[in-house]
N, C-alpha and C. Protein backbone atom coordinates (compact mmCIF):
# COMPACT_ATOMS: atom_id res chain seq x y z
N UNK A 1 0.85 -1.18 0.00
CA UNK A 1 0.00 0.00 0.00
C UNK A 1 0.90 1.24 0.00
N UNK A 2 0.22 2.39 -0.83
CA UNK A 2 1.46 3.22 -1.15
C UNK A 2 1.09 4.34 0.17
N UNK A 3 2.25 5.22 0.85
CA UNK A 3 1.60 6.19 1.52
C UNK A 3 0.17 6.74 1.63
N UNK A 4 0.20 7.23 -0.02
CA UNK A 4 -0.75 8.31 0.01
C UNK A 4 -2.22 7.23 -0.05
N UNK A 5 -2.23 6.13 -0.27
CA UNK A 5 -2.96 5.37 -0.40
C UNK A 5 -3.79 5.02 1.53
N UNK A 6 -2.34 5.23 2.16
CA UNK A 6 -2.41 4.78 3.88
C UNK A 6 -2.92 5.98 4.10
N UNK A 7 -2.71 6.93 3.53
CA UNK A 7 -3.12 8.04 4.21
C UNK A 7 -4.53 8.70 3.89
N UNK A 8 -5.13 8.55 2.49
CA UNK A 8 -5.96 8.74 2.50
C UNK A 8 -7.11 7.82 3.09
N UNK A 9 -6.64 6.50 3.13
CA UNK A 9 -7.56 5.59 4.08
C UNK A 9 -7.63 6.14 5.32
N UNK A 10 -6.61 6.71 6.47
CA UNK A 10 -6.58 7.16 7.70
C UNK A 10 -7.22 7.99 7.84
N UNK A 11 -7.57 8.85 6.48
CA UNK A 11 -8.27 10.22 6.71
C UNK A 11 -9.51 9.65 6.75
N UNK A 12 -10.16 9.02 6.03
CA UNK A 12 -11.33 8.33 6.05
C UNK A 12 -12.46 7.87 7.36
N UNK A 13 -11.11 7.15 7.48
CA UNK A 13 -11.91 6.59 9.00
C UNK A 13 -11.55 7.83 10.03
N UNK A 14 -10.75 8.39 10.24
CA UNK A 14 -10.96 9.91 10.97
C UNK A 14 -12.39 10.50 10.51
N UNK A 15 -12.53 11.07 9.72
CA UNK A 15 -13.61 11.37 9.45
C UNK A 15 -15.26 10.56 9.98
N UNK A 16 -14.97 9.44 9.25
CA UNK A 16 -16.27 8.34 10.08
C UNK A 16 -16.51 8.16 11.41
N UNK A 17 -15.20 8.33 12.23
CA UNK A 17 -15.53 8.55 13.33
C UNK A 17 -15.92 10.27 13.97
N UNK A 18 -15.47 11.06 13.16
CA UNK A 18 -15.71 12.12 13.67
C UNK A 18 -17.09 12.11 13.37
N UNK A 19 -17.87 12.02 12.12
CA UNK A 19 -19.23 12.02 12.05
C UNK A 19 -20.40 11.52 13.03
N UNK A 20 -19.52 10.06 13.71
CA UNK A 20 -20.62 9.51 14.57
C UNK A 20 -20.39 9.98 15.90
N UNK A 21 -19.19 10.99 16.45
CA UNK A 21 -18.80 11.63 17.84
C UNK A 21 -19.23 12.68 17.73
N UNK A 22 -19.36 13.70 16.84
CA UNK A 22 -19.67 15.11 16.78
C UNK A 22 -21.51 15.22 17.50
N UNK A 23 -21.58 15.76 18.58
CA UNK A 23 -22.58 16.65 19.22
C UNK A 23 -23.39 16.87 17.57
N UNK A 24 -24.81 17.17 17.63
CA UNK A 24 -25.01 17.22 16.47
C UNK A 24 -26.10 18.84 16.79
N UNK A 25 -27.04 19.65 15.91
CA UNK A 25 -27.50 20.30 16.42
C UNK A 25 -28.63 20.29 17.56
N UNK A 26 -28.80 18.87 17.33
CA UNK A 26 -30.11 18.58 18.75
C UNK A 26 -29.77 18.00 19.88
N UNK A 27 -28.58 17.96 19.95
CA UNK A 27 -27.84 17.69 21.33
C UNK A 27 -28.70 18.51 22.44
N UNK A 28 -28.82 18.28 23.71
CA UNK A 28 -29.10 18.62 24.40
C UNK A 28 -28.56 19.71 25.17
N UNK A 29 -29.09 20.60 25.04
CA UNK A 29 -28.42 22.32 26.18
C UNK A 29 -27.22 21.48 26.74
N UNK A 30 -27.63 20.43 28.23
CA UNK A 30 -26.85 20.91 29.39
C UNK A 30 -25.63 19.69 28.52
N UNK A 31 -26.15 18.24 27.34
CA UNK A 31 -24.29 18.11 27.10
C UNK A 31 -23.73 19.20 26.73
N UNK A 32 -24.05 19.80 25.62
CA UNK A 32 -23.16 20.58 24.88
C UNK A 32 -22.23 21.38 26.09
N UNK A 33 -23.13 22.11 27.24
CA UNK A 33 -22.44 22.87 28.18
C UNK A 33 -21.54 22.17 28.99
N UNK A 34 -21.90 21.23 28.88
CA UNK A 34 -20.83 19.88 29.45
C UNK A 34 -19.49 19.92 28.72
N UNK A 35 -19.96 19.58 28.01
CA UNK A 35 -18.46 19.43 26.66
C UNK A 35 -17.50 20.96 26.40
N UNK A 36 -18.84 21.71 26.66
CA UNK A 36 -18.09 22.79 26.25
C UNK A 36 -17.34 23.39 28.00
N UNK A 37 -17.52 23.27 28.78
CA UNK A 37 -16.89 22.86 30.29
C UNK A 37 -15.71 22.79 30.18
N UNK A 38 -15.62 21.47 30.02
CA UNK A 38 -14.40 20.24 29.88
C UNK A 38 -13.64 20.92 28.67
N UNK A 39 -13.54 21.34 27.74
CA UNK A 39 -13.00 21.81 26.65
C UNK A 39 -12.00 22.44 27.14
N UNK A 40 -12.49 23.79 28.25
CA UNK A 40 -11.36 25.03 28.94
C UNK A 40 -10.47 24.04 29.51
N UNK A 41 -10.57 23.05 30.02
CA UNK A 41 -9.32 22.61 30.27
C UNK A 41 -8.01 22.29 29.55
N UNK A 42 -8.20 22.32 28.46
CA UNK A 42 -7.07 22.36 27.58
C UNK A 42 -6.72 23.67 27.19
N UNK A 43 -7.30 24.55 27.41
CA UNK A 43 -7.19 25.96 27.16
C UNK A 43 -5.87 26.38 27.55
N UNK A 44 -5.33 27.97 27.10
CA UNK A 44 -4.09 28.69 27.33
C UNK A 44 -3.90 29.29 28.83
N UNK A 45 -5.44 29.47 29.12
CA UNK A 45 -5.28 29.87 30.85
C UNK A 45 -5.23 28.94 31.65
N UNK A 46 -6.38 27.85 31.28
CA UNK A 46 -5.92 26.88 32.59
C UNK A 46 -4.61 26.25 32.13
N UNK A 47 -3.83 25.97 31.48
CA UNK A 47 -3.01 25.02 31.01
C UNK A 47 -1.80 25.61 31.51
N UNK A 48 -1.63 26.94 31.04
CA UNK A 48 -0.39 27.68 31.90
C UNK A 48 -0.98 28.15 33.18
N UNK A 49 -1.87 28.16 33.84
CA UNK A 49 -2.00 28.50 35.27
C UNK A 49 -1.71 27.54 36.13
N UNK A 50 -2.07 26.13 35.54
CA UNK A 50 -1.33 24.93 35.98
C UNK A 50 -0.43 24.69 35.94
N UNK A 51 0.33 25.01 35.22
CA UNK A 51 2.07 24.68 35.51
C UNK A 51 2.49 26.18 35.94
N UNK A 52 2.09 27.71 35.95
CA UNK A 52 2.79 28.41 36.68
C UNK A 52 2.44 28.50 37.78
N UNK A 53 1.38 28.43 38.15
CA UNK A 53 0.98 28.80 39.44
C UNK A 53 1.75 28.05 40.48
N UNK A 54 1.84 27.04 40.14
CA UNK A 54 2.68 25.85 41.15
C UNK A 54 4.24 25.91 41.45
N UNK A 55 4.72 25.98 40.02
CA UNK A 55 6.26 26.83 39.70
C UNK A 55 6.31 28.14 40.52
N UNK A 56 5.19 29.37 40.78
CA UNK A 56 5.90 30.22 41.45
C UNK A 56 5.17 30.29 42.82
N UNK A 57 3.98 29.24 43.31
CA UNK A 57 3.92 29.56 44.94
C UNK A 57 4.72 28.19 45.35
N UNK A 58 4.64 27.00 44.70
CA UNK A 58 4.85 25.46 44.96
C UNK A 58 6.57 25.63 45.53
N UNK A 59 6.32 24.27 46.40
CA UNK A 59 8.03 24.10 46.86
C UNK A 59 8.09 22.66 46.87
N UNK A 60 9.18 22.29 46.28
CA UNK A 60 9.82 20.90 46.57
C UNK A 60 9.58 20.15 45.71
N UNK A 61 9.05 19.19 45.73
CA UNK A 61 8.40 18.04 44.12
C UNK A 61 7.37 19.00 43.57
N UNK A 62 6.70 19.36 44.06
CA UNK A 62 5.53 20.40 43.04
C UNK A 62 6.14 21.41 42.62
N UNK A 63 7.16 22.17 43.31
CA UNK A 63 7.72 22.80 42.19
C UNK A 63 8.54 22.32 41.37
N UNK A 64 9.29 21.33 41.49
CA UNK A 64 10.04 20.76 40.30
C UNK A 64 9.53 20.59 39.31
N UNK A 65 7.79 19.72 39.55
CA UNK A 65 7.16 19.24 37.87
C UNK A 65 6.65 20.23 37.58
N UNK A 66 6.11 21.71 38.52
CA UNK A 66 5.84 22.79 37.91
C UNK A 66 6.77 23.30 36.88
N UNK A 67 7.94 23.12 37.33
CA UNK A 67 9.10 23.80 35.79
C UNK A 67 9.02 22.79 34.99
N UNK A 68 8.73 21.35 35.38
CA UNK A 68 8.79 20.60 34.06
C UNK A 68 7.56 20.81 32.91
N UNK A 69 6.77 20.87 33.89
CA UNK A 69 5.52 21.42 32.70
C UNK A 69 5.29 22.24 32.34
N UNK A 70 5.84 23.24 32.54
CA UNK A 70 5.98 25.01 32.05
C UNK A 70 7.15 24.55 30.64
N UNK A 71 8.23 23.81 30.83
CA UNK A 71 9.03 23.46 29.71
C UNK A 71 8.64 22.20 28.72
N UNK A 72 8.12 21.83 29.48
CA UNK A 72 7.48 20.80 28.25
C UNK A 72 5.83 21.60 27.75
N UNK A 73 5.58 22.37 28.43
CA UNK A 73 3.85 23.40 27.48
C UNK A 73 4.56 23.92 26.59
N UNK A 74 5.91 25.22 26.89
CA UNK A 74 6.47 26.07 25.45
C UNK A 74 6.83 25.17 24.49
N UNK A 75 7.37 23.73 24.97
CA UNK A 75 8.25 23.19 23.54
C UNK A 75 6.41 22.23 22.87
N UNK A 76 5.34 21.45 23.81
CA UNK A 76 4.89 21.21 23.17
C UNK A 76 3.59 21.89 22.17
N UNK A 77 3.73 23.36 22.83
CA UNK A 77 2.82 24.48 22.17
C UNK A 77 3.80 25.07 20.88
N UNK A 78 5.32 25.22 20.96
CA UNK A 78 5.83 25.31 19.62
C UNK A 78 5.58 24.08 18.57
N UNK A 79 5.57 22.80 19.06
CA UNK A 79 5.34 21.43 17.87
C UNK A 79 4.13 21.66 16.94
N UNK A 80 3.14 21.69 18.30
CA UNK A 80 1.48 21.54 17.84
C UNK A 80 1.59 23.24 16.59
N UNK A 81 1.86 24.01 16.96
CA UNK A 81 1.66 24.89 15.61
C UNK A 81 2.82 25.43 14.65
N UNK A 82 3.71 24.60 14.97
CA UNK A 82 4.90 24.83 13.43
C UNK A 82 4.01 23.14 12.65
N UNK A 83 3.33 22.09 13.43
CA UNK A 83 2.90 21.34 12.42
C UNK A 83 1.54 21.32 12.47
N UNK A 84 0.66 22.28 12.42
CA UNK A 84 -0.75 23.18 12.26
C UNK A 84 0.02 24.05 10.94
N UNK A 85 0.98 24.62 11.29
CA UNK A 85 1.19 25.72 10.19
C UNK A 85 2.13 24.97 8.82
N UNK A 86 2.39 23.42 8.89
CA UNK A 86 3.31 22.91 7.98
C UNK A 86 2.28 21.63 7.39
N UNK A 87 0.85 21.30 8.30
CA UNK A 87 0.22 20.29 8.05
C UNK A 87 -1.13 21.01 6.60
N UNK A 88 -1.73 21.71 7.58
CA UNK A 88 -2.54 22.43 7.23
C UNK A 88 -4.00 22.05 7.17
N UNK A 89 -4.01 21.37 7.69
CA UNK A 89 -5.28 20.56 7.88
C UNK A 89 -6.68 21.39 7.95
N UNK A 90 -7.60 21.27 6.98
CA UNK A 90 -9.07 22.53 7.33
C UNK A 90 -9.39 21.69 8.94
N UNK A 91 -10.14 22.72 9.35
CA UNK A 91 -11.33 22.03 10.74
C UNK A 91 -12.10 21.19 10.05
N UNK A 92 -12.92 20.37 10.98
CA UNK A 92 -14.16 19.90 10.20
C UNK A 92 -14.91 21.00 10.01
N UNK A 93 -15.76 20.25 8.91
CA UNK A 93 -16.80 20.97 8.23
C UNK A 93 -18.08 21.28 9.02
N UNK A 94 -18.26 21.99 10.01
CA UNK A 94 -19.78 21.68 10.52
C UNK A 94 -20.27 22.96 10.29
N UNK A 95 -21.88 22.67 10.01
CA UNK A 95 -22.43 24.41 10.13
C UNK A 95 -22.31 25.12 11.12
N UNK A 96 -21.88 26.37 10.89
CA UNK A 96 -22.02 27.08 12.39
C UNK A 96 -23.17 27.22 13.70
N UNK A 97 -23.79 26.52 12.61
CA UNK A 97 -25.44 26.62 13.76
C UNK A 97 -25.13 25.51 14.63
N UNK A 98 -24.49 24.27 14.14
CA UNK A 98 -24.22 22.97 14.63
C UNK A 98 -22.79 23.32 15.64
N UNK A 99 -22.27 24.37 15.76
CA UNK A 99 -20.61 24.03 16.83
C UNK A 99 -21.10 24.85 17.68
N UNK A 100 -20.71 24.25 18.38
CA UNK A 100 -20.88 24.31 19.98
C UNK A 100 -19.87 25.66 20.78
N UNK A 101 -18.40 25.75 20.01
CA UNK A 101 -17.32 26.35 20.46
C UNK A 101 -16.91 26.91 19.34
N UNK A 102 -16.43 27.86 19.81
CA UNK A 102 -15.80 28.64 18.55
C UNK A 102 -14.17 28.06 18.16
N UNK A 103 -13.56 27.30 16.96
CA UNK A 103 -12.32 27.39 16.59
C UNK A 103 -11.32 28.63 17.25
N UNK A 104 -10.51 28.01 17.42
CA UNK A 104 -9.19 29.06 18.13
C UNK A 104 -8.70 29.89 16.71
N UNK A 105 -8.53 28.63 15.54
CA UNK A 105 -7.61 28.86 14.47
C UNK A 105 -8.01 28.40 13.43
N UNK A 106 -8.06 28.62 11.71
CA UNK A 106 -8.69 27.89 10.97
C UNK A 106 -7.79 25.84 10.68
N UNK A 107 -6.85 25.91 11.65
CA UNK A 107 -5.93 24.15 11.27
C UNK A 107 -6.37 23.74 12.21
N UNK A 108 -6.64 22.36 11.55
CA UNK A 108 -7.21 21.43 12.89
C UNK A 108 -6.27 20.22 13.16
N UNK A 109 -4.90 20.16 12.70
CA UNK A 109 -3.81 18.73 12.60
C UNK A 109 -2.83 19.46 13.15
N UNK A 110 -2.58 19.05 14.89
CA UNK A 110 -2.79 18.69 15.64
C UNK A 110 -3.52 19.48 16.65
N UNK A 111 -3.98 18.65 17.51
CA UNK A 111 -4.89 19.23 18.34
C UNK A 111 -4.38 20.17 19.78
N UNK A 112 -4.07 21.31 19.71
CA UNK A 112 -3.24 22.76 20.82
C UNK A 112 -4.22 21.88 21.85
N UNK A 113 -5.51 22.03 22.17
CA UNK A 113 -6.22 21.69 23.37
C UNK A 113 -5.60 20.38 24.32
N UNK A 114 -5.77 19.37 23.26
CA UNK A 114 -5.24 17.94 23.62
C UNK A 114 -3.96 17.96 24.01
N UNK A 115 -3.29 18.67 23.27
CA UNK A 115 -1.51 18.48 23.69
C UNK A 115 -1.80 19.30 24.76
N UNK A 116 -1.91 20.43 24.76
CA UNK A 116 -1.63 21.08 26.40
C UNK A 116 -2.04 20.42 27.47
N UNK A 117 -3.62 20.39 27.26
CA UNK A 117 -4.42 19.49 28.21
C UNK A 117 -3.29 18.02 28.95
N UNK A 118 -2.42 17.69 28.01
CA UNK A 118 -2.36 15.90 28.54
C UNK A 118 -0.77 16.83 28.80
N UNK A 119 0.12 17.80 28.52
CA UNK A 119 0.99 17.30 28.57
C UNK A 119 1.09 17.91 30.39
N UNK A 120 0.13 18.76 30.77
CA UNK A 120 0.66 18.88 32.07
C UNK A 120 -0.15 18.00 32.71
N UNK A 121 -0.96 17.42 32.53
CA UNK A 121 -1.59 16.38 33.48
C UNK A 121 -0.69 14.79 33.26
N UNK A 122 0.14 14.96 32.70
CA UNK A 122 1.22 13.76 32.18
C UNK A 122 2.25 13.97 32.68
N UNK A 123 2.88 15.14 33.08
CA UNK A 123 3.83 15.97 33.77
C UNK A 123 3.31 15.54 35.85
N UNK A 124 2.49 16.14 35.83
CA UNK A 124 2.01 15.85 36.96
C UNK A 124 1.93 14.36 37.37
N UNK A 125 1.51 13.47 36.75
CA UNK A 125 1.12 12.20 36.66
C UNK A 125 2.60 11.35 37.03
N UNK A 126 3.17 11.62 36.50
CA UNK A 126 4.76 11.59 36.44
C UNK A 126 5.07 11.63 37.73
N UNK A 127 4.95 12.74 38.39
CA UNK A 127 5.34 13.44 39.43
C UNK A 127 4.99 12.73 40.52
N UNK A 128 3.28 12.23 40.72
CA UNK A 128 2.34 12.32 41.56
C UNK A 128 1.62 11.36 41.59
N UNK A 129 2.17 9.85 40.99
CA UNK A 129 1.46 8.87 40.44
C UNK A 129 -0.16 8.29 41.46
N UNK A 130 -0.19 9.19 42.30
CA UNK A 130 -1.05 8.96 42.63
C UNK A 130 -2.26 9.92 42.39
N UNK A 131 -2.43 10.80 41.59
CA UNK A 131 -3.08 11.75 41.19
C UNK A 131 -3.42 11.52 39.74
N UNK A 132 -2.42 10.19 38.81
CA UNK A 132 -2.81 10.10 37.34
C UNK A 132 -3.89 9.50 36.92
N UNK A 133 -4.67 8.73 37.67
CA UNK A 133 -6.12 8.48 37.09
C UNK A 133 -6.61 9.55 36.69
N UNK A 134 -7.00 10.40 37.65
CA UNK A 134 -7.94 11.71 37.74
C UNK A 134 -7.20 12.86 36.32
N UNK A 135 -6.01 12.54 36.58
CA UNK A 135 -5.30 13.93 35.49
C UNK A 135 -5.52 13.66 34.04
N UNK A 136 -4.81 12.64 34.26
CA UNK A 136 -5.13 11.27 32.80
C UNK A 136 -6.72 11.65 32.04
N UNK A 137 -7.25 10.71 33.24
CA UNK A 137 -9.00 11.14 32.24
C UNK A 137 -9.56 12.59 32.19
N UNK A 138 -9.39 13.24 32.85
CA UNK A 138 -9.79 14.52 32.87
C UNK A 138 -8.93 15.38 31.03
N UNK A 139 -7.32 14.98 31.17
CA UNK A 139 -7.06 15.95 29.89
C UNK A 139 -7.48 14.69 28.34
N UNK A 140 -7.98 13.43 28.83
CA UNK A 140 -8.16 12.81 27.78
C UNK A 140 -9.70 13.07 27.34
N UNK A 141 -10.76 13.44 28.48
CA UNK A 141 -11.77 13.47 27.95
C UNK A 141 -11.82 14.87 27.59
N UNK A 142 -10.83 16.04 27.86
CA UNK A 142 -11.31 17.33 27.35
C UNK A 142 -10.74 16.98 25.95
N UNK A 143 -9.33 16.16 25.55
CA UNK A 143 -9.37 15.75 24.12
C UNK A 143 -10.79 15.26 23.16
N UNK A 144 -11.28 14.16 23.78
CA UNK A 144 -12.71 13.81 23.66
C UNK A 144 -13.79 15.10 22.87
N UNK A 145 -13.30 15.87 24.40
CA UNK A 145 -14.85 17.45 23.58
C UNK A 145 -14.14 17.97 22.43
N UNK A 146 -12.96 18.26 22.70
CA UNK A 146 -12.78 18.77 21.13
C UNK A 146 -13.62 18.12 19.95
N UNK A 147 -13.15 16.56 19.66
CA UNK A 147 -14.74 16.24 18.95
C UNK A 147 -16.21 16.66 18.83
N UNK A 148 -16.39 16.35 20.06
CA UNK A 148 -17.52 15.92 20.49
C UNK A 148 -18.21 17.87 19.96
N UNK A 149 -17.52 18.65 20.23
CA UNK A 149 -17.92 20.09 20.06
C UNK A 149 -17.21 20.47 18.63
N UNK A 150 -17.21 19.72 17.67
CA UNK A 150 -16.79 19.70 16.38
C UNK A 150 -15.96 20.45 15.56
N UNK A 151 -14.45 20.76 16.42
CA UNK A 151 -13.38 21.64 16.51
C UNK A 151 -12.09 20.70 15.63
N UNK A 152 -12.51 19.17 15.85
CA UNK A 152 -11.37 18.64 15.61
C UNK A 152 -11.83 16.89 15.56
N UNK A 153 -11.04 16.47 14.20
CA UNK A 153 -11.13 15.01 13.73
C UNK A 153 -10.52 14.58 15.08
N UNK A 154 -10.72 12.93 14.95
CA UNK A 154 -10.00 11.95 16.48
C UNK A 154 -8.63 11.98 16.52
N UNK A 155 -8.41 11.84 15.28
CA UNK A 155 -6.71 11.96 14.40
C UNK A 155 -6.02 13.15 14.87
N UNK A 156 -6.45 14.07 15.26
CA UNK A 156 -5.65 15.56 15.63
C UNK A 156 -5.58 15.46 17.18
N UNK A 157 -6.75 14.53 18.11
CA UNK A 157 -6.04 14.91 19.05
C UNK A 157 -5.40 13.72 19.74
N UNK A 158 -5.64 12.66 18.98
CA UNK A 158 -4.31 11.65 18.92
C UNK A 158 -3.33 12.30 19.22
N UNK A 159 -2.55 12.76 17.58
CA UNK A 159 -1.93 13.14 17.53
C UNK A 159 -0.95 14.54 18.40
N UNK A 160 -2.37 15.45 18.78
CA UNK A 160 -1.64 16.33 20.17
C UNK A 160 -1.36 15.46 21.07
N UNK A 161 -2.20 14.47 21.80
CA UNK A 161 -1.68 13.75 22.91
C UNK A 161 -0.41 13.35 22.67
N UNK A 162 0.05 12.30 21.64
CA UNK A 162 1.22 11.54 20.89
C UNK A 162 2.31 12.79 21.49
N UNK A 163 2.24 14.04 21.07
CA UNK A 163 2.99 15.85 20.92
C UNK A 163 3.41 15.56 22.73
N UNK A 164 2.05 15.39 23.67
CA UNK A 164 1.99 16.01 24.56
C UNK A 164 3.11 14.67 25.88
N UNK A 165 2.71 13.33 25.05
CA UNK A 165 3.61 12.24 25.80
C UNK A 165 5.45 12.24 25.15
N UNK A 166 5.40 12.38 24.07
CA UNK A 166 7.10 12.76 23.76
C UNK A 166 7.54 13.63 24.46
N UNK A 167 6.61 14.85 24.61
CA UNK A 167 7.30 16.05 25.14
C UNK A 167 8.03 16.21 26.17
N UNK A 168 6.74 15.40 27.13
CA UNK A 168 6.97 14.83 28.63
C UNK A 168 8.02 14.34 29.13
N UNK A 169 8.03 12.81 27.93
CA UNK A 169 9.46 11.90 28.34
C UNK A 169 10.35 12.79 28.05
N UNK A 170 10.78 13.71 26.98
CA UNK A 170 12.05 13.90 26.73
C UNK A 170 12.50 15.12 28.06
N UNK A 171 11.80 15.99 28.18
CA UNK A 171 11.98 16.92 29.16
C UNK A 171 12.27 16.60 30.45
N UNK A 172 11.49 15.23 30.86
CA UNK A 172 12.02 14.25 31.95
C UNK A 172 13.59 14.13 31.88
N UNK A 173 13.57 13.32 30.46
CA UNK A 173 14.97 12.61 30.60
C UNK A 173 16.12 13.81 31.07
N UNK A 174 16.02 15.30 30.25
CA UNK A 174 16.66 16.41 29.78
C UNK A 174 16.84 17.07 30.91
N UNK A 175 16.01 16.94 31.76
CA UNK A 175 15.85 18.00 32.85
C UNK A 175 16.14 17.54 34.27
C-alpha cells in the first residue's frame, strides 16, 4: 500500500468517526455545556496557570514538575503549531449553527487543546502517580470534547496527545 494510499484511508476513518462523535445540532443544552466545560481545560489559561501557578507559589516536588511542565507546554505548544502551520489541515466541516465552540484557528492537525491538556496532566502524573487516574481522564476526555464540540477530527487529538507524551518523556529525561 502506497503512503498516500495509507493516508488517505486514515483520513477516512478519521472522518467516520468524527461524524458519529460530533454533538449534532439537537444535542441537548446541558451536554453541549458539558463538553463545552471540559473543553477550557485544555485551554491557554488553565493550562499555563497549571504549571505556573505551582512553579511560582509550589516548593519541593511540586515545584520541580511545575518547571517541568511550564518546559514541556512552550516546547509542546511550539510542535502543535509549526505542524498546524506545515500540516494544514481545514477544521471539520460543521455548520455554524451545529458548533458548539468557537475554533481558536482555521488548522485542525494537531490538536493545541489535547496536547496542552495531557501534557501537564502527564507531567504531573509523572510526578504524583497517585493523582494520574484523575489527570489522565480529565485531559483525555477534554481531548474527547474537542470532537464531540466539532473543533477537531480523532486523528488531531491523537496526535496532540502523541505531541503532549514525547514532550513529557524527553523533558524528563533532559531536565
Amino acid at each position: 500500500m502506497t503512503n498516500l494510499r495509507l493516508i488517505a484511508l486514515l483520513d477516512a476513518r478519521d472522518r467516520a468517526l468524527f461524524v458519529r462523535w460530533v454533538l449534532d445540532a439537537t444535542a441537548p443544552a446541558r451536554q453541549a455545556r458539558f463538553w463545552h466545560l471540559l473543553t477550557h481545560a485544555g485551554g491557554a489559561r488553565v493550562t499555563i496557570m497549571g504549571a505556573l501557578l505551582p512553579f511560582l507559589f509550589g516548593a519541593g516536588s511540586l515545584r520541580a514538575a511545575a518547571a517541568q511542565a511550564c518546559i514541556a507546554l512552550a516546547i509542546s505548544h511550539g510542535i502543535v503549531h509549526l505542524m498546524k502551520r506545515s500540516v494544514l489541515r481545514a477544521r471539520p466541516a460543521v455548520p455554524a449553527s451545529a458548533l458548539k465552540v468557537t475554533a481558536p484557528d482555521q488548522f485542525s492537525f494537531p490538536s493545541g487543546h489535547s496536547s496542552a491538556a495531557l501534557t501537564v496532566a502527564f507531567t504531573y502524573s509523572l510526578a504524583f502517580p497517585s493523582l494520574a487516574a484523575p489527570l489522565i481522564g480529565l485531559a483525555t476526555l477534554t481531548g474527547v470534547s474537542r470532537v464531540r464540540l466539532g473543533v477537531h477530527y480523532p486523528g488531531d487529538v491523537l496526535a496532540g496527545q502523541g505531541i503532549a507524551i514525547l514532550t513529557v518523556l524527553l523533558v524528563r529525561a533532559l531536565v
